[in-house]
Protein backbone atom coordinates (compact mmCIF):
# COMPACT_ATOMS: atom_id res chain seq x y z
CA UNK A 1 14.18 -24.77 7.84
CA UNK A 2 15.23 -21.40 7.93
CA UNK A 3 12.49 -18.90 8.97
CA UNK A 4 14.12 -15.19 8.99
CA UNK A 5 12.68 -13.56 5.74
CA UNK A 6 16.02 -11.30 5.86
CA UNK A 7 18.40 -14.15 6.20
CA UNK A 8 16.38 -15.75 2.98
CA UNK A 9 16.43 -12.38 0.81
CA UNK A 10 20.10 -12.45 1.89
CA UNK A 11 21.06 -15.98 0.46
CA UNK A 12 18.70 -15.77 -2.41
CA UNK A 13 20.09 -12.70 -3.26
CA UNK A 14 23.40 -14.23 -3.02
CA UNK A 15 23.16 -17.10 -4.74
CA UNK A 16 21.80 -15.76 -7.59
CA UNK A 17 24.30 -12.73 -7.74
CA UNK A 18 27.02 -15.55 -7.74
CA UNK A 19 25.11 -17.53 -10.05
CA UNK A 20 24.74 -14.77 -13.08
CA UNK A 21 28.42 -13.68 -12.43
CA UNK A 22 29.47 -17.34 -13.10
CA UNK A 23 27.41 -17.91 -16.14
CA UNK A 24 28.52 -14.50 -17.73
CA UNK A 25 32.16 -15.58 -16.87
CA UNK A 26 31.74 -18.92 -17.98
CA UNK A 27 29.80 -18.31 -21.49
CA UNK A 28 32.10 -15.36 -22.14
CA UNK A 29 35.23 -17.83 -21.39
CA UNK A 30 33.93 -20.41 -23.39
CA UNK A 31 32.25 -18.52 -26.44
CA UNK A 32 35.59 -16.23 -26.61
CA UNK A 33 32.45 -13.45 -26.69
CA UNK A 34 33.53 -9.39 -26.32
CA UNK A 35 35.94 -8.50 -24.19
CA UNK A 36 36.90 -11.36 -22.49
CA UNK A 37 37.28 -13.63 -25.35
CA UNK A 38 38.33 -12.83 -28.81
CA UNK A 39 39.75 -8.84 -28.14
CA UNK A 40 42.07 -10.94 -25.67
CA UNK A 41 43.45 -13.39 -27.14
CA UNK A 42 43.74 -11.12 -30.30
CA UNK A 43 46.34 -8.80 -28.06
CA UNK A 44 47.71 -11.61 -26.34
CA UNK A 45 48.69 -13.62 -29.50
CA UNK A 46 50.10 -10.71 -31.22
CA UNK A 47 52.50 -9.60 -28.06
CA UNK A 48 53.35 -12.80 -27.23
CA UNK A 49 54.05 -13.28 -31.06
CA UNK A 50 56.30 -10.27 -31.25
CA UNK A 51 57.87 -11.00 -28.25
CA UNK A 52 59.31 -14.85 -28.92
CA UNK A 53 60.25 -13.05 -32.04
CA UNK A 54 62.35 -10.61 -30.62
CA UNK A 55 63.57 -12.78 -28.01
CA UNK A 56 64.85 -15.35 -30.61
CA UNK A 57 66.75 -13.43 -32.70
CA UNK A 58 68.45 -11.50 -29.84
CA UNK A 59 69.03 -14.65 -27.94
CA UNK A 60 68.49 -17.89 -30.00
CA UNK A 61 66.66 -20.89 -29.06
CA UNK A 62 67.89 -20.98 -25.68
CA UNK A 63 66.35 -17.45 -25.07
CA UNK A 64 63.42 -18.47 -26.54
CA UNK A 65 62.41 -21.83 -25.05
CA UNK A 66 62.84 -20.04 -21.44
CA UNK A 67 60.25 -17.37 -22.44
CA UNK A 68 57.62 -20.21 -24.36
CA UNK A 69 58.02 -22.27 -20.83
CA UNK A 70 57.39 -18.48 -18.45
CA UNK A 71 54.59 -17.98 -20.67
CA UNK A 72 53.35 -21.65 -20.70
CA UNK A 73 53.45 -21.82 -16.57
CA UNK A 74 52.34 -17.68 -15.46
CA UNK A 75 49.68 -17.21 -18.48
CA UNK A 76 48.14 -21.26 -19.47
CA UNK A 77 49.46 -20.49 -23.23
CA UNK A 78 51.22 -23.57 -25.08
CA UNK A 79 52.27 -21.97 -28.18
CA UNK A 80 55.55 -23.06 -30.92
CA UNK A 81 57.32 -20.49 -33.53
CA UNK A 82 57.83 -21.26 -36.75
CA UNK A 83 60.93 -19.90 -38.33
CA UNK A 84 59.99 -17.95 -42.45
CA UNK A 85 60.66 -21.98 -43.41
CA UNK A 86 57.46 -23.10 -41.61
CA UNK A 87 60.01 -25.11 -39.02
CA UNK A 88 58.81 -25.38 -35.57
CA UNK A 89 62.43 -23.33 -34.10
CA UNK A 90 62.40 -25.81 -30.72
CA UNK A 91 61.30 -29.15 -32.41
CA UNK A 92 58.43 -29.39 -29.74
CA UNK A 93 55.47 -29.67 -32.49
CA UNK A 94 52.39 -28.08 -32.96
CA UNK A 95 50.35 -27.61 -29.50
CA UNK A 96 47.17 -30.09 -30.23
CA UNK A 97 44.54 -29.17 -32.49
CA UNK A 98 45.99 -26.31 -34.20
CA UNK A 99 46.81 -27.44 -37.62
CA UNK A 100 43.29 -26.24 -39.05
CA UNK A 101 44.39 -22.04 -37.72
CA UNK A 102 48.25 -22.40 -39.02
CA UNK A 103 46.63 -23.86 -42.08
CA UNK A 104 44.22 -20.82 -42.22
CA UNK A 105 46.90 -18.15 -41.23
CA UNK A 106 49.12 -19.59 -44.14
CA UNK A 107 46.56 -19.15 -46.66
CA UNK A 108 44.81 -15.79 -45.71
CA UNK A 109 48.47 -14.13 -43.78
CA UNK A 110 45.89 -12.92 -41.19
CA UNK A 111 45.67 -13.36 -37.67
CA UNK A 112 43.17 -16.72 -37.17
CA UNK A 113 41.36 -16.88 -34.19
CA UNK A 114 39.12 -19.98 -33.25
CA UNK A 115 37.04 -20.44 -29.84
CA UNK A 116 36.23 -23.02 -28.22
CA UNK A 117 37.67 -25.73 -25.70
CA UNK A 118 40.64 -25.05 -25.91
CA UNK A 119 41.04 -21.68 -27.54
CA UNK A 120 43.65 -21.84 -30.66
CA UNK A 121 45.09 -19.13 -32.82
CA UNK A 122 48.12 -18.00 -34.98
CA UNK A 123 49.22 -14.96 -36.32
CA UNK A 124 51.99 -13.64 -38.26
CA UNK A 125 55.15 -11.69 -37.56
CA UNK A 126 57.26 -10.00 -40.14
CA UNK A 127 60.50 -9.40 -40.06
CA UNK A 128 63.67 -8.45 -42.42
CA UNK A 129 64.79 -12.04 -42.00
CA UNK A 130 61.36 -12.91 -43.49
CA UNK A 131 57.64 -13.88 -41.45
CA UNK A 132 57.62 -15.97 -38.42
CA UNK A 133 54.38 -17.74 -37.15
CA UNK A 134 53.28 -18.02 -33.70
CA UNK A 135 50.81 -20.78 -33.16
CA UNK A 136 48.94 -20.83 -29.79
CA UNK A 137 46.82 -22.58 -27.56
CA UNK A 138 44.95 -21.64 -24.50
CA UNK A 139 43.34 -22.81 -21.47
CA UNK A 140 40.67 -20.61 -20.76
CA UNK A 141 40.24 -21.26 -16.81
CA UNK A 142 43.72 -19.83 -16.75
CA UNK A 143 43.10 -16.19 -17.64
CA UNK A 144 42.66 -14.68 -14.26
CA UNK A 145 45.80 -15.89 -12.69
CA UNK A 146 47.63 -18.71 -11.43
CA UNK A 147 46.44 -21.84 -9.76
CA UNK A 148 47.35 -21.88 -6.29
CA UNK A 149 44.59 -21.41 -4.16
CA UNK A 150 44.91 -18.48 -1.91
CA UNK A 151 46.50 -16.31 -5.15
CA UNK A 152 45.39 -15.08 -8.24
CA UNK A 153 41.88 -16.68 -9.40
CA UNK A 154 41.41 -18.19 -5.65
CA UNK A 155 41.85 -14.37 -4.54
CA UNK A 156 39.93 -13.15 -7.12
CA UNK A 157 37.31 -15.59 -6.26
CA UNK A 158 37.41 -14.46 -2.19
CA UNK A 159 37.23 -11.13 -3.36
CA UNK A 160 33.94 -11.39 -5.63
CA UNK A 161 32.03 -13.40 -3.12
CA UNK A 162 32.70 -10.47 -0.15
CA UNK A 163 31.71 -7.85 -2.66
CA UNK A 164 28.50 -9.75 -3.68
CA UNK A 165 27.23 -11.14 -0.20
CA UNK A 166 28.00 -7.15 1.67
CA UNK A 167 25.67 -5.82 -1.10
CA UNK A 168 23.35 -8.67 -0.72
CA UNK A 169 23.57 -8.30 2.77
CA UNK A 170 22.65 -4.21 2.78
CA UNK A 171 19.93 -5.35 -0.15
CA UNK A 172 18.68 -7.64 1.91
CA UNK A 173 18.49 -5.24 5.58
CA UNK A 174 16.82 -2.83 3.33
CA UNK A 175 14.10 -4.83 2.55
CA UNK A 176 13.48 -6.69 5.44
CA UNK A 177 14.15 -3.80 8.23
CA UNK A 178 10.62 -2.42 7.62
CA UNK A 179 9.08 -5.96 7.51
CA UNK A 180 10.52 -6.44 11.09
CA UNK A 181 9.55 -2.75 12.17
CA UNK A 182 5.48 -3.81 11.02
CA UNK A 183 5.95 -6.98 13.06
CA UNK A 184 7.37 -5.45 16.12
CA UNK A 185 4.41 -2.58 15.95
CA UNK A 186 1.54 -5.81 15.06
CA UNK A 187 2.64 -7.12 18.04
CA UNK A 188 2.37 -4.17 20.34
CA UNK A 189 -1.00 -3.28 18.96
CA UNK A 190 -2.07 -6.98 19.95
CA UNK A 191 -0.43 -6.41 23.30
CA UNK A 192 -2.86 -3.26 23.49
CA UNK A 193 -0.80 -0.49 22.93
CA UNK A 194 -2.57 1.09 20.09
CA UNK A 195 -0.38 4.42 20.05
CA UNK A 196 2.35 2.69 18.27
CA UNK A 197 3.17 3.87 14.89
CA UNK A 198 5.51 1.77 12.19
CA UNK A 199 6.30 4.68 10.09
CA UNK A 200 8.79 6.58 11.89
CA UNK A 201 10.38 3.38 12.35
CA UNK A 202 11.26 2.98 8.58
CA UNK A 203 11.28 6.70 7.28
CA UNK A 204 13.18 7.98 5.16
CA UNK A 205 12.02 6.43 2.45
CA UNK A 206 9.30 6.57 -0.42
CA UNK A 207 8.46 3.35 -1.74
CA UNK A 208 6.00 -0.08 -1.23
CA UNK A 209 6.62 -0.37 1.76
CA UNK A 210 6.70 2.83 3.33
CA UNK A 211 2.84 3.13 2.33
CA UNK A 212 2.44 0.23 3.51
CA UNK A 213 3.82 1.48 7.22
CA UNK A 214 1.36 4.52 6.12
CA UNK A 215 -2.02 1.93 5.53
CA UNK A 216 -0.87 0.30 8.52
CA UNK A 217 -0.85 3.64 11.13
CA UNK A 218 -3.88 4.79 9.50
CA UNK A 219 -5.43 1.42 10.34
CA UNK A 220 -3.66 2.02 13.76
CA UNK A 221 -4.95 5.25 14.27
CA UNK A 222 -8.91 3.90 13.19
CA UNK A 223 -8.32 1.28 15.48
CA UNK A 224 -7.53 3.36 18.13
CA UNK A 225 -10.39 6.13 17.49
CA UNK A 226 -12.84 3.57 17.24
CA UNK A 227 -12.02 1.62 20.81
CA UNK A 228 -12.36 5.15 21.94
CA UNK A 229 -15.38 6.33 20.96
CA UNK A 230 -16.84 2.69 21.85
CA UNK A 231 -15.61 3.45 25.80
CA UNK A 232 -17.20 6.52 24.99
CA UNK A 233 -20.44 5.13 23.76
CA UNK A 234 -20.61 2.96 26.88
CA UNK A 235 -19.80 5.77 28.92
CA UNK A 236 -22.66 7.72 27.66
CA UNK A 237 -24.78 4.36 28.13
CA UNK A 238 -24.38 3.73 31.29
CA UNK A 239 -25.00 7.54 32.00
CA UNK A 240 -28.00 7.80 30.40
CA UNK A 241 -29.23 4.49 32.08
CA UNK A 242 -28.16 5.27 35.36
CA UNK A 243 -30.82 7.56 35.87
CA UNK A 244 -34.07 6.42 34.71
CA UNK A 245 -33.31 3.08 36.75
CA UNK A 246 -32.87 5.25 39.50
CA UNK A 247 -35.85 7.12 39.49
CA UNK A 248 -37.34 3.75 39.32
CA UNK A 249 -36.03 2.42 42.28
CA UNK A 250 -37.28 5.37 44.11
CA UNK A 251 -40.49 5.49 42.41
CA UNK A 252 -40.56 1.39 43.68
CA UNK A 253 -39.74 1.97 47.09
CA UNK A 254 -42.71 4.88 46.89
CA UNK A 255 -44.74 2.42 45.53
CA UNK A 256 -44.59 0.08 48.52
CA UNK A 257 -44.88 2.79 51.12
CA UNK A 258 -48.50 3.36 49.16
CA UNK A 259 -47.95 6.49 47.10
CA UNK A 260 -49.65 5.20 43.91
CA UNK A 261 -48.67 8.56 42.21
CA UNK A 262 -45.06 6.79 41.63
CA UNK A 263 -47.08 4.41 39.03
CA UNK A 264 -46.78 7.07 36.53
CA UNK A 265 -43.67 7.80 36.82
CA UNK A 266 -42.64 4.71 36.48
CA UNK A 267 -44.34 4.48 33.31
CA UNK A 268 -42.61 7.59 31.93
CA UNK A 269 -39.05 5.99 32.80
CA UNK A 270 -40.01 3.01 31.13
CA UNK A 271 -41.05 4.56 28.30
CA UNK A 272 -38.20 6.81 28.15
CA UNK A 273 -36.05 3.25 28.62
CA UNK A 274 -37.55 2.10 25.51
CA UNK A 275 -37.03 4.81 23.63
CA UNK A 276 -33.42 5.40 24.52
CA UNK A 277 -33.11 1.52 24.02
CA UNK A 278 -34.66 1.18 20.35
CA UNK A 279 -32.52 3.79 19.38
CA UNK A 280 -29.51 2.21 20.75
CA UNK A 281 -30.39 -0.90 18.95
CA UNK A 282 -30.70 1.33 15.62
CA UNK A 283 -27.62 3.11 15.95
CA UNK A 284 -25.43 -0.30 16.61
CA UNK A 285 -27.73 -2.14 13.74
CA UNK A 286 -26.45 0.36 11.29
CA UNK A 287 -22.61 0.39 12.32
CA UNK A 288 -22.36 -3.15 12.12
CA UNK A 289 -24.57 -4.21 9.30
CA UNK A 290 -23.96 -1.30 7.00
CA UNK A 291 -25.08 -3.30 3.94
CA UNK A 292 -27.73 -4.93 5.29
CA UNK A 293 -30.92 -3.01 4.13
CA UNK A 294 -34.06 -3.58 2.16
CA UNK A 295 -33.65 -1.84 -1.32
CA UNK A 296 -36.15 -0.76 -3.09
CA UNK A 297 -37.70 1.91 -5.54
CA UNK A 298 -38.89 4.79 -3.20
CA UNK A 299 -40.16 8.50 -3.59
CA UNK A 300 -38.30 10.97 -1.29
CA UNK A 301 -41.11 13.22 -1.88
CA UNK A 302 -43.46 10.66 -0.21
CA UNK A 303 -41.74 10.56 2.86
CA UNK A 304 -40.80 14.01 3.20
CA UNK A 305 -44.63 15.45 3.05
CA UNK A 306 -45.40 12.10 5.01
CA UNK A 307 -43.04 13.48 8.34
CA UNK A 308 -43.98 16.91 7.79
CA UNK A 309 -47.35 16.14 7.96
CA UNK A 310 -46.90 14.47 11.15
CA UNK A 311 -44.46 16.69 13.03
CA UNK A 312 -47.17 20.06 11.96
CA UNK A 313 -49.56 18.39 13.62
CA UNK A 314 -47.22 17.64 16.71
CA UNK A 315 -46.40 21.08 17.04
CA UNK A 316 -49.69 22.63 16.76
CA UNK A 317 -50.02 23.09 20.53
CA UNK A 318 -46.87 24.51 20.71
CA UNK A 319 -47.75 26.99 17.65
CA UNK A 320 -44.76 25.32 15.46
CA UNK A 321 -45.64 24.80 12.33
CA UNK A 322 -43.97 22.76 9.46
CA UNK A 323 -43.83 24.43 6.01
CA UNK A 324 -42.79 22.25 2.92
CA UNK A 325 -41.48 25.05 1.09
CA UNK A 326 -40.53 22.95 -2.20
CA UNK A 327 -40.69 18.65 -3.11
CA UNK A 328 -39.85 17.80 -5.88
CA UNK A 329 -39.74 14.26 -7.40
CA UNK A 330 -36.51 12.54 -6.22
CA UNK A 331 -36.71 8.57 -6.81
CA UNK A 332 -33.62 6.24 -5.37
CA UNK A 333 -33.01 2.83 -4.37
CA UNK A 334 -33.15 2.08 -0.59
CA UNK A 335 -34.28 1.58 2.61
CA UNK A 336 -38.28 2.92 3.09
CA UNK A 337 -38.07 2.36 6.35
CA UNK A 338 -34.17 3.94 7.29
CA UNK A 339 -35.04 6.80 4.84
CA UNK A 340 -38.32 7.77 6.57
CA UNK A 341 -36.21 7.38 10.44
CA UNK A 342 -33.51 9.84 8.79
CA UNK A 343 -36.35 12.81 7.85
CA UNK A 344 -37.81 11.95 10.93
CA UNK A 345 -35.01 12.78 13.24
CA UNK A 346 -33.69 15.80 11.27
CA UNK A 347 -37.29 17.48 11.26
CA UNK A 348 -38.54 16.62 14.58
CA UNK A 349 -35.42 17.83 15.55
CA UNK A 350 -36.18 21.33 14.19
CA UNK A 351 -39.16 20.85 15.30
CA UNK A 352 -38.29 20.67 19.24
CA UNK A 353 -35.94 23.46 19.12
CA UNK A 354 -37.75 26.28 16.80
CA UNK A 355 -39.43 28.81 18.89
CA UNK A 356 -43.01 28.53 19.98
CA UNK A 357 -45.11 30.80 17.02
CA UNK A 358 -42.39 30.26 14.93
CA UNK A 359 -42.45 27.64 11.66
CA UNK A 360 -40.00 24.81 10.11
CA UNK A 361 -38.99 25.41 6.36
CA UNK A 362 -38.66 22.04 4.37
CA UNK A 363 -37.00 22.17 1.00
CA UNK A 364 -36.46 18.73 -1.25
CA UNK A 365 -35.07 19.85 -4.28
CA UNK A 366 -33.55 17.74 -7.34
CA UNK A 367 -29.63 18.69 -8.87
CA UNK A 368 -28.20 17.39 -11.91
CA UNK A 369 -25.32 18.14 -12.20
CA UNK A 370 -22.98 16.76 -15.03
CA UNK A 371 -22.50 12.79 -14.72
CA UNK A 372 -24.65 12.81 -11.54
CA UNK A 373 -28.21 13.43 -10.04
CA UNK A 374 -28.77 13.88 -6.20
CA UNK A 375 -31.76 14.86 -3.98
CA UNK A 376 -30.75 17.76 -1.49
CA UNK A 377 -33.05 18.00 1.33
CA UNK A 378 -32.94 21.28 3.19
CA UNK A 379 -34.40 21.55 6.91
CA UNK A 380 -34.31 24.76 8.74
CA UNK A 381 -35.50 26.02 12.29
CA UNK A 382 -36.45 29.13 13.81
CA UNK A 383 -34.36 28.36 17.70
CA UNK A 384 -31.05 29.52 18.78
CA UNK A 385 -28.19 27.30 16.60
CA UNK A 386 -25.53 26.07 18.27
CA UNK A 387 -22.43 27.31 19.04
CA UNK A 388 -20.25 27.10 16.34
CA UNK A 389 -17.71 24.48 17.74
CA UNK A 390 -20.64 22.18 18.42
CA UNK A 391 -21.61 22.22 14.17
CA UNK A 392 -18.93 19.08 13.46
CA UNK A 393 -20.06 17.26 17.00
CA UNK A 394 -23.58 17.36 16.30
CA UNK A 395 -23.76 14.18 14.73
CA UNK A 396 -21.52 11.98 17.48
CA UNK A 397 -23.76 9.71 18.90
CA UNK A 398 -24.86 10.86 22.74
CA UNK A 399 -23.78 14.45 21.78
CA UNK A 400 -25.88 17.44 22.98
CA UNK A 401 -25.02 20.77 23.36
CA UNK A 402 -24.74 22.05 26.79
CA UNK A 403 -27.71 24.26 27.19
CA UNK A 404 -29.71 21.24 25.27
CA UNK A 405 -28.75 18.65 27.72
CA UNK A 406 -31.86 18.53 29.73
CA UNK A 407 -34.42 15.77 28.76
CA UNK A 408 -37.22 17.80 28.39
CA UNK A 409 -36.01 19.68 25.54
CA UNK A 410 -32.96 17.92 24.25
CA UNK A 411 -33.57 14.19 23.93
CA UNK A 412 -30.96 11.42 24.14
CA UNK A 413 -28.50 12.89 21.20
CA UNK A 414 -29.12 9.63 19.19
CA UNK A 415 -31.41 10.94 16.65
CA UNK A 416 -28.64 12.85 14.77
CA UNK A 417 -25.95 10.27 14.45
CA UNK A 418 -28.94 8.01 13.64
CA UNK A 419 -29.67 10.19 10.69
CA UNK A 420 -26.26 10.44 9.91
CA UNK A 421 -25.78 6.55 9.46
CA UNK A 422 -28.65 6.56 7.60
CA UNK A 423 -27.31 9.01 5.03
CA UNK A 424 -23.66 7.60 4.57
CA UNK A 425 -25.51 3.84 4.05
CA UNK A 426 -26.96 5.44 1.23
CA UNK A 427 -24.11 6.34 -0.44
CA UNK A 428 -25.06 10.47 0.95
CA UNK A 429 -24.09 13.03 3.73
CA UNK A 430 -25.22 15.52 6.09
CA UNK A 431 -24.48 18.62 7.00
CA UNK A 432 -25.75 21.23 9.66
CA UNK A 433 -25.01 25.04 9.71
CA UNK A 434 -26.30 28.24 11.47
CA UNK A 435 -28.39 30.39 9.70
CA UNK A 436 -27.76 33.93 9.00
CA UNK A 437 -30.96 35.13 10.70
CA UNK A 438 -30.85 32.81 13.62
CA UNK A 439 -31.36 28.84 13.44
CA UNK A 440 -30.12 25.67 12.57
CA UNK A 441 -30.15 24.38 8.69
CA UNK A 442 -29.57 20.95 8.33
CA UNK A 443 -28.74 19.37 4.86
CA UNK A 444 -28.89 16.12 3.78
CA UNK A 445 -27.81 14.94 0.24
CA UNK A 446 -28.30 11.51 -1.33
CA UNK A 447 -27.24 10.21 -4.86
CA UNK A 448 -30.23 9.62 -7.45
CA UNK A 449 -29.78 6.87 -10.14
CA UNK A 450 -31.70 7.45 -13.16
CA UNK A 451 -32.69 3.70 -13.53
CA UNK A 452 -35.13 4.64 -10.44
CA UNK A 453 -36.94 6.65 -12.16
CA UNK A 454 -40.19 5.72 -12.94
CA UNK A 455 -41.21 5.43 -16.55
CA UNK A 456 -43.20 7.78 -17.69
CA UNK A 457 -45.89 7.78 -20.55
């Protein structure tokens, strides 16, 4: 069984090239259609016709029955002359099965033409010795030449089937080059080299298959940034593991030499362990069950005065305070639970980095805009921003900014990208920017759906 897609394209393409080029011939041959058939024989007849004429009365039958028997053997025509008396001039006869077009020519003195198997005709030829009448018959299969194999038709033949299978061939390369140049790069990608690319490969050229090369890098290049930030991900794992376990062998080995103060520690690692833990869990819970959440009607407002409730009173002893500037009614579909963990992160993120004495500023306002509603959620600190080449990093899960990366004030970096997931499984985004008078504003928009909203009487 043949298995190389080209060489299939190739004889398919072929066959059927050599197929449609025989049934045109044949049907044309055999109908006497346009211009094969009836123009032909109309222009053979009539100079064959003219010429046994001419030929005759220059040379008399001698001359003539030469040129019927040349014509007979180069062109396949069997044909007789009848003299202005209707007498066949060489006593041959009639060639078979043309009584019915001499009849016809007799009667209408025009050429008669009649296709078929064989082909017949007759036409007319006048002269001052009066009209002579050519009556002809003709083998089709013997247009294009002679019969000998390696000549005429049989060359002909040799000819037409190089022509065809060359542009079959270049067809068939052209369509199956860039099916070969995917496979190669498939099979380096499962080999692990993920820097392959099948485009430049194929180019130039703009069709089917060149976007397909163009699905297939980008799916290369996703590939490839995803198995990168995963080694990153572990990376920042194991760092962030690495030293809370520490700490708690030391505070162990402290802890047999007597020095119960190391209990407390201990305690703090292990809560810090659980914490950093949980949120791992959250973070790889939403990137690999996006569409697994509870969905349900749920008040944004709720949950927004609910966390800003909480994180005032958090920052009380700090003198932060937490303002909710504007809420208004925004109802969507959803996740309770992930929606509440997404405020959460975003404010007590504020929260930890606004200066002491200094407040957070909550806005939740509702847009409708035309053909769609959305909830925009605006939180805003009082700290120092970020540097402005940290803004599109922010969100990248173990991320903190360099100044930030101390525990005390910065966290794990998971709280963000947390939020962020949250967001984009609701069908939203987030943004962050610093603010013109110092701080961080972070923005978070989600789509409404107006068949959330309650009813109201």
């Amino acid at each position: 069984m043949i298995r190389s897609i080209y060489t299939k394209i190739f004889l398919w393409f072929w066959v059927a090239a050599i197929g449609a080029t025989a049934t045109v011939m044949l049907v044309s041959i055999l109908s006497g259609s346009q211009p094969i058939g009836q123009r032909w024989m109309s222009l053979a007849i009539g100079t064959y016709a003219r010429g046994a004429v001419d030929i005759y009365l220059q040379g008399g039958k001698p001359a003539l029955e030469r040129y019927m028997s040349e014509v007979e053997s180069s062109q396949g025509i069997r044909a007789a002359l009848l003299d202005p008396q209707g007498q066949d001039i060489l006593g041959k006869g009639l060639p078979p099965e043309t009584a019915d077009v001499l009849r016809a020519v007799q009667e209408s003195e025009k050429t008669q033409l009649v296709a078929g198997i064989p082909w017949r005709g007759a036409t007319r030829v006048s002269t001052p010795q009066g009209s002579f009448v050519l009556v002809a018959q003709v083998r089709p299969w013997r247009l294009f030449g002679n019969s000998t194999p390696f000549g005429g038709f049989g060359l002909k033949l040799c000819v037409a089937l190089l022509s065809t299978g060359l542009l079959c061939a270049i067809l068939a390369r052209h369509i199956a080059a860039p099916i070969r140049a995917l496979q190669i790069a498939a099979k380096r990608i499962a080999d692990g080299d993920l820097s392959v690319r099948a485009l430049p490969a194929i180019a130039p050229r703009n069709d089917e298959l060149a976007d397909l090369a163009r699905d297939f890098d980008r799916m290369a290049e996703r590939i490839q940034a995803l198995l990168q930030k995963q080694q990153e991900l572990l990376g920042d794992i194991s760092h962030e593991l690495r030293s809370p376990l520490t700490r708690l062998n030391v505070s162990l080995e402290l802890l047999r030499h007597g020095e119960m103060d190391a209990v407390e520690r201990m305690q703090t690692d292990l809560s810090r362990l659980d914490i950093l833990i949980g949120q791992i869990l959250t973070l790889t819970r939403l990137q690999v069950h996006e569409g697994q959440k509870i969905v349900t009607t749920v008040n944004l407002r709720s949950i927004v005065e609910g966390v800003a409730e909480d994180a005032s009173f958090e920052g009380k002893k700090e003198g932060k305070s937490v303002v909710v500037a504007q809420a208004d009614d925004c109802w969507l579909t959803g996740d309770p639970a992930l929606l509440r963990s997404c405020v959460e992160n975003l404010v007590r993120n504020a929260v930890r980095y606004t200066r002491p004495q200094t407040g957070v500023i909550i806005a939740l306002t509702r847009v409708d805009r035309v053909g769609a509603v959305s909830a925009r959620l605006l939180v805003a600190d009082h700290g120092n921003g970020v540097p402005p080449e940290s803004l599109s990093r922010l969100f990248e899960p173990f991320y903190r900014v360099s100044e930030s990366r101390d525990l005390g004030t910065g966290g794990y970096g998971l709280g963000l990208a947390i939020a962020q997931r949250v967001a984009l499984l609701h069908g939203g985004k987030i943004t962050a920017q610093n603010r013109d008078g110092g701080g961080l504003e972070m923005e978070i928009q989600l789509p409404l759906k107006e068949s959330a909203f309650p009813t109201r009487t």
